[in-house]
N, C-alpha and C. Protein backbone atom coordinates (compact mmCIF):
# COMPACT_ATOMS: atom_id res chain seq x y z
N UNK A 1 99.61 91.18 135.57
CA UNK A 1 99.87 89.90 134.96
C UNK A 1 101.09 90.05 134.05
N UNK A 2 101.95 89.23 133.87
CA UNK A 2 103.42 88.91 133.62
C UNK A 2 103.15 88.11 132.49
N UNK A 3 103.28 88.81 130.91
CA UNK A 3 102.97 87.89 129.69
C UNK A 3 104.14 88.11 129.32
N UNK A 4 104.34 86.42 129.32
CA UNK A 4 105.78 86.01 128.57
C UNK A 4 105.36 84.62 128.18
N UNK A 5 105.09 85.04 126.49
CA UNK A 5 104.68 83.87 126.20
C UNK A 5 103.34 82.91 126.61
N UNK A 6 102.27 83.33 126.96
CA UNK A 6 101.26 83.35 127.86
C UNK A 6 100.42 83.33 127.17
N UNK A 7 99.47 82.12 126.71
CA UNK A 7 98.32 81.01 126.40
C UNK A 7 97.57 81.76 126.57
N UNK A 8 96.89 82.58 125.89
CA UNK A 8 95.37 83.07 126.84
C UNK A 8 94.39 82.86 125.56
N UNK A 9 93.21 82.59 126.01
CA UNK A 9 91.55 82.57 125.24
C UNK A 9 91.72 84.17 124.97
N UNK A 10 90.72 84.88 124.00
CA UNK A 10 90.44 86.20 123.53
C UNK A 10 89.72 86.61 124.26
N UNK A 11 88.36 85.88 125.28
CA UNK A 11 88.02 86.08 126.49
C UNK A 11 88.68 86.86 127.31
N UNK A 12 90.02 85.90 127.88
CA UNK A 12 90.70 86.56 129.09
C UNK A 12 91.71 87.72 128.28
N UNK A 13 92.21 87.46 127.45
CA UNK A 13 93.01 88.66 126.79
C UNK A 13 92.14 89.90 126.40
N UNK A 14 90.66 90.16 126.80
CA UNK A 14 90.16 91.26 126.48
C UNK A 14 89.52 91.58 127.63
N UNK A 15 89.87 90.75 128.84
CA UNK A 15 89.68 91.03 130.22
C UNK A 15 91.06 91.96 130.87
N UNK A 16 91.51 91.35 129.94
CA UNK A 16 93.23 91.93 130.23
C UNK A 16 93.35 93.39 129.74
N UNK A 17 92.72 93.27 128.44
CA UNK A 17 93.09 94.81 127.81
C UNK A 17 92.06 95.67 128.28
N UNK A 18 90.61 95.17 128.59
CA UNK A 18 89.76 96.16 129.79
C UNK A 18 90.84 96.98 130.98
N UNK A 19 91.67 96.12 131.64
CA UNK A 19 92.20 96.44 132.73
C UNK A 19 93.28 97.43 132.59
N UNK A 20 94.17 97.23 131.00
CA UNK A 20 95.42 97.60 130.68
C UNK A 20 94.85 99.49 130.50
N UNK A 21 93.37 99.27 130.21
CA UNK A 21 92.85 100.46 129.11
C UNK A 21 92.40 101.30 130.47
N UNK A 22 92.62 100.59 131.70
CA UNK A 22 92.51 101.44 133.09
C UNK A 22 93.84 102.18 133.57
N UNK A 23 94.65 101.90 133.07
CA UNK A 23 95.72 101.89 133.87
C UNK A 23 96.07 103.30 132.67
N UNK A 24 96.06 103.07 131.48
CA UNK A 24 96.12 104.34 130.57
C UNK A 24 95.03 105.53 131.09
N UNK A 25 94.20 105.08 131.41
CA UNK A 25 93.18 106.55 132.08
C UNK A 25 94.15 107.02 133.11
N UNK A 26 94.40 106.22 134.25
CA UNK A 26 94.95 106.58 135.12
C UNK A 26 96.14 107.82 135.27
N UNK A 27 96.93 107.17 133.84
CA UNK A 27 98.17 108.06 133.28
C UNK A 27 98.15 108.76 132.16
N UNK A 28 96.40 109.50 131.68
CA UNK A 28 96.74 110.13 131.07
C UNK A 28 97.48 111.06 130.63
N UNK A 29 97.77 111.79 131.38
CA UNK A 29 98.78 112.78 131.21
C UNK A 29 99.98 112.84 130.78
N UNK A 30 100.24 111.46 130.52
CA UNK A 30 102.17 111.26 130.62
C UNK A 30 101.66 110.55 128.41
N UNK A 31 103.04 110.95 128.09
CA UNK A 31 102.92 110.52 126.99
C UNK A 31 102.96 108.62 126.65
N UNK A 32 102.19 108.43 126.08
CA UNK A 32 101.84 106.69 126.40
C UNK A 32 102.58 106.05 124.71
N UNK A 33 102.77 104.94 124.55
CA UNK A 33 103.31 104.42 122.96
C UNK A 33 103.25 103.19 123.61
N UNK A 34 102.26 102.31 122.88
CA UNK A 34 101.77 100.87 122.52
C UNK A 34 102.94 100.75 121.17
N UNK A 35 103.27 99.60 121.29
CA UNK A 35 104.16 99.27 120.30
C UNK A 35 103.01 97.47 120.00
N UNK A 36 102.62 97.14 118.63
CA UNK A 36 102.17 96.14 118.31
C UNK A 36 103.02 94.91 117.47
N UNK A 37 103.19 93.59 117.77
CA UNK A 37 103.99 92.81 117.36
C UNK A 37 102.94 91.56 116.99
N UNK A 38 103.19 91.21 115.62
CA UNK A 38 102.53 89.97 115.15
C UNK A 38 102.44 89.50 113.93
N UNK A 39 102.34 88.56 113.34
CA UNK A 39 101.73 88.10 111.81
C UNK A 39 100.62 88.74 111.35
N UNK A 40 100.74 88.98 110.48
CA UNK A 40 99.03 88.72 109.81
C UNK A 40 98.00 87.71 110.80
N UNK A 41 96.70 88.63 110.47
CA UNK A 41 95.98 87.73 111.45
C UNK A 41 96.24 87.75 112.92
N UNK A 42 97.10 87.53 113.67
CA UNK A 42 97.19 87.64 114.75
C UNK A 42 96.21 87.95 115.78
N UNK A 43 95.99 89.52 115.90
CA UNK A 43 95.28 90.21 116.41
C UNK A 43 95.46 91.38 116.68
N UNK A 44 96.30 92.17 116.05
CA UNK A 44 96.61 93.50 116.18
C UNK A 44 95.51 94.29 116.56
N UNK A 45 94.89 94.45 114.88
CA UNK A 45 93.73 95.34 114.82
C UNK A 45 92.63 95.12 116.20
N UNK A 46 92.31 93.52 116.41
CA UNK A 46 91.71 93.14 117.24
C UNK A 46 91.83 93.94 118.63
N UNK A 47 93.39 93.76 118.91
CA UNK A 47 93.81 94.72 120.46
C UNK A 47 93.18 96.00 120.47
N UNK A 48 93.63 96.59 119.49
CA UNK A 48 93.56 98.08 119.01
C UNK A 48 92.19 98.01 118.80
N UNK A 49 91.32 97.94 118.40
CA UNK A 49 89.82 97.83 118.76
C UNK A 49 89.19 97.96 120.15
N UNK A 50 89.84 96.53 121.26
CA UNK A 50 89.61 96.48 122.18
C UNK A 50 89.66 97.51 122.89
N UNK A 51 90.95 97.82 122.91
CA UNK A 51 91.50 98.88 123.84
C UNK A 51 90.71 100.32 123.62
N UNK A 52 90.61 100.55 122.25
CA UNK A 52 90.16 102.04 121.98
C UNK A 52 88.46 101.85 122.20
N UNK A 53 88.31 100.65 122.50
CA UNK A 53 86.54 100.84 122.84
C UNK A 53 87.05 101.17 124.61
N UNK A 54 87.51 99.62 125.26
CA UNK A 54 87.62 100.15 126.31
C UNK A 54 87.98 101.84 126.76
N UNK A 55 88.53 102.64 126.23
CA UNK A 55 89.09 103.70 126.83
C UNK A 55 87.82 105.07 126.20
N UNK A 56 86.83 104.41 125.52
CA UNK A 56 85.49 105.24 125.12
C UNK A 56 85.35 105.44 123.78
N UNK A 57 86.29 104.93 123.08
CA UNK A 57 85.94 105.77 121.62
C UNK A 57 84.72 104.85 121.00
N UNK A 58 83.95 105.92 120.62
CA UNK A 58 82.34 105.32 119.93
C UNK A 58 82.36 105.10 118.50
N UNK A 59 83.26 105.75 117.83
CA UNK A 59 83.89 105.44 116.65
C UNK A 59 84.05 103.96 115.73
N UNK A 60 83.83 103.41 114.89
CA UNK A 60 84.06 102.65 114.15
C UNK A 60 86.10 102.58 113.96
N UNK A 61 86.88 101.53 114.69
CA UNK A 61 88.19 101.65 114.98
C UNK A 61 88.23 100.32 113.73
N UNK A 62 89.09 100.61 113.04
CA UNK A 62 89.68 99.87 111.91
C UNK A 62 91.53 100.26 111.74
N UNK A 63 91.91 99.49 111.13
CA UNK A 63 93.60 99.81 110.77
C UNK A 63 93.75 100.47 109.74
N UNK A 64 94.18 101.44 110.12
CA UNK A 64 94.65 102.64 109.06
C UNK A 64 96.05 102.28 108.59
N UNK A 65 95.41 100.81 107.72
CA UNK A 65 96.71 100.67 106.54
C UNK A 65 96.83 101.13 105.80
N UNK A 66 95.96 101.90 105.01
CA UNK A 66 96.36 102.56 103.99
C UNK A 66 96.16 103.88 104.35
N UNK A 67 96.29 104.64 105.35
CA UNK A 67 95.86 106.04 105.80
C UNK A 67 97.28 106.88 106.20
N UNK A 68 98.19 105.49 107.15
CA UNK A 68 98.91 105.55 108.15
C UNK A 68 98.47 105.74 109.29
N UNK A 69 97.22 106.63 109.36
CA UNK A 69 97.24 107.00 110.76
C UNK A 69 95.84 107.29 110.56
N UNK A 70 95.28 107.14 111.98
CA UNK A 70 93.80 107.86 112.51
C UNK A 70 93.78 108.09 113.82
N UNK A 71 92.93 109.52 113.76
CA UNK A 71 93.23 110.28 115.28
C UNK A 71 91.95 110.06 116.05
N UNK A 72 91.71 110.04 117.40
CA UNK A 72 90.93 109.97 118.18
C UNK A 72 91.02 110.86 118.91
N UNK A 73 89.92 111.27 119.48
CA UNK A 73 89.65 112.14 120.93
C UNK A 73 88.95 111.31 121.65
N UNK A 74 89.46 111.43 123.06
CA UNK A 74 88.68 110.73 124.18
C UNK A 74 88.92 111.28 125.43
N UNK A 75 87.92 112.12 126.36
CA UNK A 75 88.33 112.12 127.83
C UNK A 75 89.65 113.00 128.03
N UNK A 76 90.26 113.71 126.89
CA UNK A 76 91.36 115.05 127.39
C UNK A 76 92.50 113.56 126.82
N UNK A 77 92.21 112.64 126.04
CA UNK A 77 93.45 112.16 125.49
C UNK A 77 93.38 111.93 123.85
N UNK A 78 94.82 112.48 123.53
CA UNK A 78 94.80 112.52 121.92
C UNK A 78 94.87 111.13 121.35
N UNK A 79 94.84 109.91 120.86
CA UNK A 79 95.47 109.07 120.23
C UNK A 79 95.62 108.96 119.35
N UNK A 80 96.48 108.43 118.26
CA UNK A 80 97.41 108.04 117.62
C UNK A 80 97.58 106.62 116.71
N UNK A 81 96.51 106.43 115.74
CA UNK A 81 96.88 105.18 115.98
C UNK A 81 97.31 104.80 114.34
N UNK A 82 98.76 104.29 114.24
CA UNK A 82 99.89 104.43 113.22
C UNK A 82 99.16 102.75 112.83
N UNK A 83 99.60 102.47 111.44
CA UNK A 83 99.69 101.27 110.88
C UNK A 83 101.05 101.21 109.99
N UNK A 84 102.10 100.83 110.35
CA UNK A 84 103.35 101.35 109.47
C UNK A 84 103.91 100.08 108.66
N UNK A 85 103.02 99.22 108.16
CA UNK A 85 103.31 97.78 107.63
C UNK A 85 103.53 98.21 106.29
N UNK A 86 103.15 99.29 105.47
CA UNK A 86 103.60 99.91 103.99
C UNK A 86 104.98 100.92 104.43
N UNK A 87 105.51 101.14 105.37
CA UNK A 87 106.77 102.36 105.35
C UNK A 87 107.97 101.26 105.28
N UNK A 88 108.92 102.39 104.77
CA UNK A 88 109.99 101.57 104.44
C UNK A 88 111.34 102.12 104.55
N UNK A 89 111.39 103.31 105.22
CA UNK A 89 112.33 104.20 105.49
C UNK A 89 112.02 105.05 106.57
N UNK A 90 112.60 105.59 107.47
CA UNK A 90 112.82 106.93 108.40
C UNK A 90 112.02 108.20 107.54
N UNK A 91 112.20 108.51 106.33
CA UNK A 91 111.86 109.86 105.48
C UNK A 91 109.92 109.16 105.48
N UNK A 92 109.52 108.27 105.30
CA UNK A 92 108.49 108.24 105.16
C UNK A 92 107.53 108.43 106.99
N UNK A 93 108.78 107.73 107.60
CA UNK A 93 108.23 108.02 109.28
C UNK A 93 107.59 110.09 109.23
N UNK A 94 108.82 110.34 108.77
CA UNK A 94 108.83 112.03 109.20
C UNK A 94 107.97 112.24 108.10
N UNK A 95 107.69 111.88 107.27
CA UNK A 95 106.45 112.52 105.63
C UNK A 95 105.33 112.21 106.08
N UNK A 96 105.00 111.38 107.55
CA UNK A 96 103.79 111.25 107.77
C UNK A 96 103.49 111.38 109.46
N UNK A 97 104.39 112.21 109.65
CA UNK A 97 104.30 112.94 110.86
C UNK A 97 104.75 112.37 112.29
N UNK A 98 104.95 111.10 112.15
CA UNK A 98 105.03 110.36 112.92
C UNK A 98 106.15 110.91 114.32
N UNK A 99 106.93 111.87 113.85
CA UNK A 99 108.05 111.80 115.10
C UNK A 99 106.95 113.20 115.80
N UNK A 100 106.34 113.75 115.34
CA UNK A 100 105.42 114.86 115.78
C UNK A 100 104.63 114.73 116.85
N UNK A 101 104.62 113.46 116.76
CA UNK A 101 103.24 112.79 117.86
C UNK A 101 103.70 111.81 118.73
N UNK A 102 104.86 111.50 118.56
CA UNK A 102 105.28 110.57 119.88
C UNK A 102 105.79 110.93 120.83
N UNK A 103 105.88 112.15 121.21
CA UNK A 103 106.43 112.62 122.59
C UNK A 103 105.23 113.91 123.29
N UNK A 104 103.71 113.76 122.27
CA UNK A 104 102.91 114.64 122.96
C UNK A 104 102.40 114.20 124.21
N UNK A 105 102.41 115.15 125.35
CA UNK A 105 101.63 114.69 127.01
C UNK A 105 100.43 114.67 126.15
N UNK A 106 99.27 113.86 127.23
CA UNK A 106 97.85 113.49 126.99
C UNK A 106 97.81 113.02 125.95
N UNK A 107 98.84 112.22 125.37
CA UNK A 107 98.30 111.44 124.01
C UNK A 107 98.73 109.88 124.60
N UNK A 108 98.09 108.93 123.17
CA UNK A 108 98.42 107.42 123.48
C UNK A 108 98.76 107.36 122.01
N UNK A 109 99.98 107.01 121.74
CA UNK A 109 100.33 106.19 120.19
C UNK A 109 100.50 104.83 119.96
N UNK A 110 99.43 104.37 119.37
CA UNK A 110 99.04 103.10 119.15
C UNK A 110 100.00 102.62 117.67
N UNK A 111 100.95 101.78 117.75
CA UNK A 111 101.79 100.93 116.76
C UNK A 111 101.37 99.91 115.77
N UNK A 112 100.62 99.76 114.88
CA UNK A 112 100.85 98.15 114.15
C UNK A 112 102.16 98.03 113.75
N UNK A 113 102.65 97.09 113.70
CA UNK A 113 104.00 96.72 112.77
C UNK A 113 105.05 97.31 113.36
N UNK A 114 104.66 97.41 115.02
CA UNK A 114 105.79 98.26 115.50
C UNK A 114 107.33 97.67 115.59
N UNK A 115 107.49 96.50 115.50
CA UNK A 115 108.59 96.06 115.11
C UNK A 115 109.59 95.97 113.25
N UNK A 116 108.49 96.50 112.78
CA UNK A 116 109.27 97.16 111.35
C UNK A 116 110.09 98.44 111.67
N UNK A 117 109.65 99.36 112.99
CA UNK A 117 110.61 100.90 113.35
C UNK A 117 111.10 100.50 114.68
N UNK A 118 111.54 99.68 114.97
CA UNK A 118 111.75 99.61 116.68
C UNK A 118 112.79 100.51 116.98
N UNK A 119 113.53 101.13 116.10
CA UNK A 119 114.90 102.00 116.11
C UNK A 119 114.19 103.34 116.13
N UNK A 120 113.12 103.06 115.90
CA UNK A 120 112.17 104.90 116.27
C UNK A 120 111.56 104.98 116.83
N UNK A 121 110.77 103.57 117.19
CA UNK A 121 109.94 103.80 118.71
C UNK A 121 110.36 104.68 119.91
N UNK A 122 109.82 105.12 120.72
CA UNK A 122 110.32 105.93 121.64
C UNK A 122 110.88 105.33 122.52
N UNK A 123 111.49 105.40 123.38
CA UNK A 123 111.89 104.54 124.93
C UNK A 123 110.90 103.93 125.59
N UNK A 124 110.10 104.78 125.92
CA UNK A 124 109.21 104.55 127.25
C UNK A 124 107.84 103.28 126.15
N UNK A 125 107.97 102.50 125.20
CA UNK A 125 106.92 101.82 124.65
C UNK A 125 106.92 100.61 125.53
N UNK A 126 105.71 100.20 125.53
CA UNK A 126 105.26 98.92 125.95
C UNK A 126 104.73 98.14 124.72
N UNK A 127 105.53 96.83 124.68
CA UNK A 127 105.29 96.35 123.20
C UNK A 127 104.16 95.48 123.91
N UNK A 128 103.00 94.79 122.80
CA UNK A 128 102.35 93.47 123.42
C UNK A 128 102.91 92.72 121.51
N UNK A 129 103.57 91.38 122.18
CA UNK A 129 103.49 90.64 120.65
C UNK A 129 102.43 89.68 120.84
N UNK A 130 101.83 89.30 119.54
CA UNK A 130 100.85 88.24 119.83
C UNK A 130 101.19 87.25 118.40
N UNK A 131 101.09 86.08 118.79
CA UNK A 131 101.90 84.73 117.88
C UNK A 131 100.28 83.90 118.05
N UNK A 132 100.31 83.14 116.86
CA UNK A 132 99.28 82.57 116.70
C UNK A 132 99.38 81.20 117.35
N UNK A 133 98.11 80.77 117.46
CA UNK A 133 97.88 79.11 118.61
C UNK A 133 97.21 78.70 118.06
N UNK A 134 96.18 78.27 119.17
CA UNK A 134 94.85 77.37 118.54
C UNK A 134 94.07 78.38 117.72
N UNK A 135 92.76 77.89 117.54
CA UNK A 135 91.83 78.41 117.09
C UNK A 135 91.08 79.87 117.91
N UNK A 136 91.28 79.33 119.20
CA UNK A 136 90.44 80.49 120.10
C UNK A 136 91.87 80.86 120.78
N UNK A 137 92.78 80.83 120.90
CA UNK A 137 93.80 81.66 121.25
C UNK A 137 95.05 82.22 120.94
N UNK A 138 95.69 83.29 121.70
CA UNK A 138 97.21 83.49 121.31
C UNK A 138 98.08 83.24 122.30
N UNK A 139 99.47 83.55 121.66
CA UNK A 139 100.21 83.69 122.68
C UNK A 139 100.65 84.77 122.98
N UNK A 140 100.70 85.56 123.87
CA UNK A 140 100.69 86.96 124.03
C UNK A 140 102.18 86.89 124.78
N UNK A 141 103.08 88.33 124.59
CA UNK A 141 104.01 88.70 125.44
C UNK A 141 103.82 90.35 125.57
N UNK A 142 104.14 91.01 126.71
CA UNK A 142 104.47 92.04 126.79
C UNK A 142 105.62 92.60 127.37
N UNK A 143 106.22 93.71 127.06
CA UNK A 143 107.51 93.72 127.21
C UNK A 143 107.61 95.73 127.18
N UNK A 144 109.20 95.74 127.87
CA UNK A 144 109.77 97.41 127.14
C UNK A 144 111.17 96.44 126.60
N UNK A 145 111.94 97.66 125.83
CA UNK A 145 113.32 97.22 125.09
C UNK A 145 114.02 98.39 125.89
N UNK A 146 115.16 97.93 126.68
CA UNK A 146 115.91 98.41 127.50
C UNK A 146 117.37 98.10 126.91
N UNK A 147 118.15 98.70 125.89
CA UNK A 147 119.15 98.39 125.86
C UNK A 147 119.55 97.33 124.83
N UNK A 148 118.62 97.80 124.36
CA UNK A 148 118.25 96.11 123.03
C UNK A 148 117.72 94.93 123.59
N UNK A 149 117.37 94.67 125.15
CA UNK A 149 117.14 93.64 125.94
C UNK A 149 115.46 93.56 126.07
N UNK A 150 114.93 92.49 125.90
CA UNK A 150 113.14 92.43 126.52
C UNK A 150 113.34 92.66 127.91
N UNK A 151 112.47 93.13 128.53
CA UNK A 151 112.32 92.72 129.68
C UNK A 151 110.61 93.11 130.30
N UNK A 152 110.15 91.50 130.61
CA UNK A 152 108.68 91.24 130.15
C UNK A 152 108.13 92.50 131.64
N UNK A 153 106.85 93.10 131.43
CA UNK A 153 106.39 93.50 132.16
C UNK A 153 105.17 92.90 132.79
N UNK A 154 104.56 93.58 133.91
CA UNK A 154 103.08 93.33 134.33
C UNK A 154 102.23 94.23 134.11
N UNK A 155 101.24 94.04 133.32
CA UNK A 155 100.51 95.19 133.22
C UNK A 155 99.46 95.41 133.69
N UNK A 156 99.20 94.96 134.52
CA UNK A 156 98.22 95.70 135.66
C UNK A 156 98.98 96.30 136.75
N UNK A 157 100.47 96.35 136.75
CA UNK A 157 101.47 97.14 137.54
C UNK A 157 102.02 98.26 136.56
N UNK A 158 101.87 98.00 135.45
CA UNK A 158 103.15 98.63 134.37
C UNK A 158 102.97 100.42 134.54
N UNK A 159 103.98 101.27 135.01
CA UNK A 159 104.23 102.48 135.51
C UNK A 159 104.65 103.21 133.76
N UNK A 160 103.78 103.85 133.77
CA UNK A 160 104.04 104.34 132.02
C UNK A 160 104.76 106.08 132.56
N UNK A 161 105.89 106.17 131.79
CA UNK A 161 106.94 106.92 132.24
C UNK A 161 107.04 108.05 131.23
């Protein structure tokens, strides 16, 4: 499915991230980076919940805003999951380890606020932004940055590199 800008209920968007959280098993092995885009509220944490249940973690998953980070084990994969909405410089990226863990195989690095570092994100990220709507929905996009350019993906196709 091709989100660009794309209406969905939290229903189908967690039918979506069931499917997305298949396609990461599939490729565990290759180093993975979720990049997260949104307001307050939105649904960040929400995704990041979803996803890290879908992919097994039994864990209580919350946003490590004030932590930076919380690690998971699941199934031979490390994850990663950054909240960087308090950093405010590159020196605080590297004071909290962050360039350490984005190029490990068998890991997944999960982004909040990934558009506060997009100049440190790695290449190979798949952003999802989510913009607020109605009451029961968002508007979701997903995307990589090629060159400074979006260019929306499918992610029940999306080839994580």
């Amino acid at each position: 499915m091709l989100l660009n800008k794309t209406e969905l209920s939290f229903e189908k968007f967690n039918e979506l991230v069931e499917n997305f959280s298949k396609r990461i098993l599939e490729n565990k092995k290759n180093s993975i980076c979720i990049g997260l885009i949104g307001d307050l509220g939105t649904g960040k944490t929400a995704f990041s919940k979803k996803l890290l249940s879908s992919l097994g973690v039994t864990e209580y998953v919350k946003s490590p805003t004030f932590t930076y980070l919380i690690e998971y084990n699941i199934d031979g994969i490390d994850i990663y999951h950054f909240d960087v909405y308090r950093i405010s410089n590159e020196d605080e990226l590297y004071n909290i380890g962050f360039y350490d863990y984005i190029d490990n195989n068998n890991s997944l690095v999960l982004v909040e606020w990934a558009n506060l570092i997009l100049d440190e994100m790695p290449k190979n990220t798949i952003y999802f932004e989510i913009e607020h709507s109605k009451e029961n929905t968002r508007i979701y996009s997903s995307y990589i940055i090629d060159k400074g350019e979006k260019i929306y993906v499918d992610v029940y196709n999306y080839k994580f590199d």
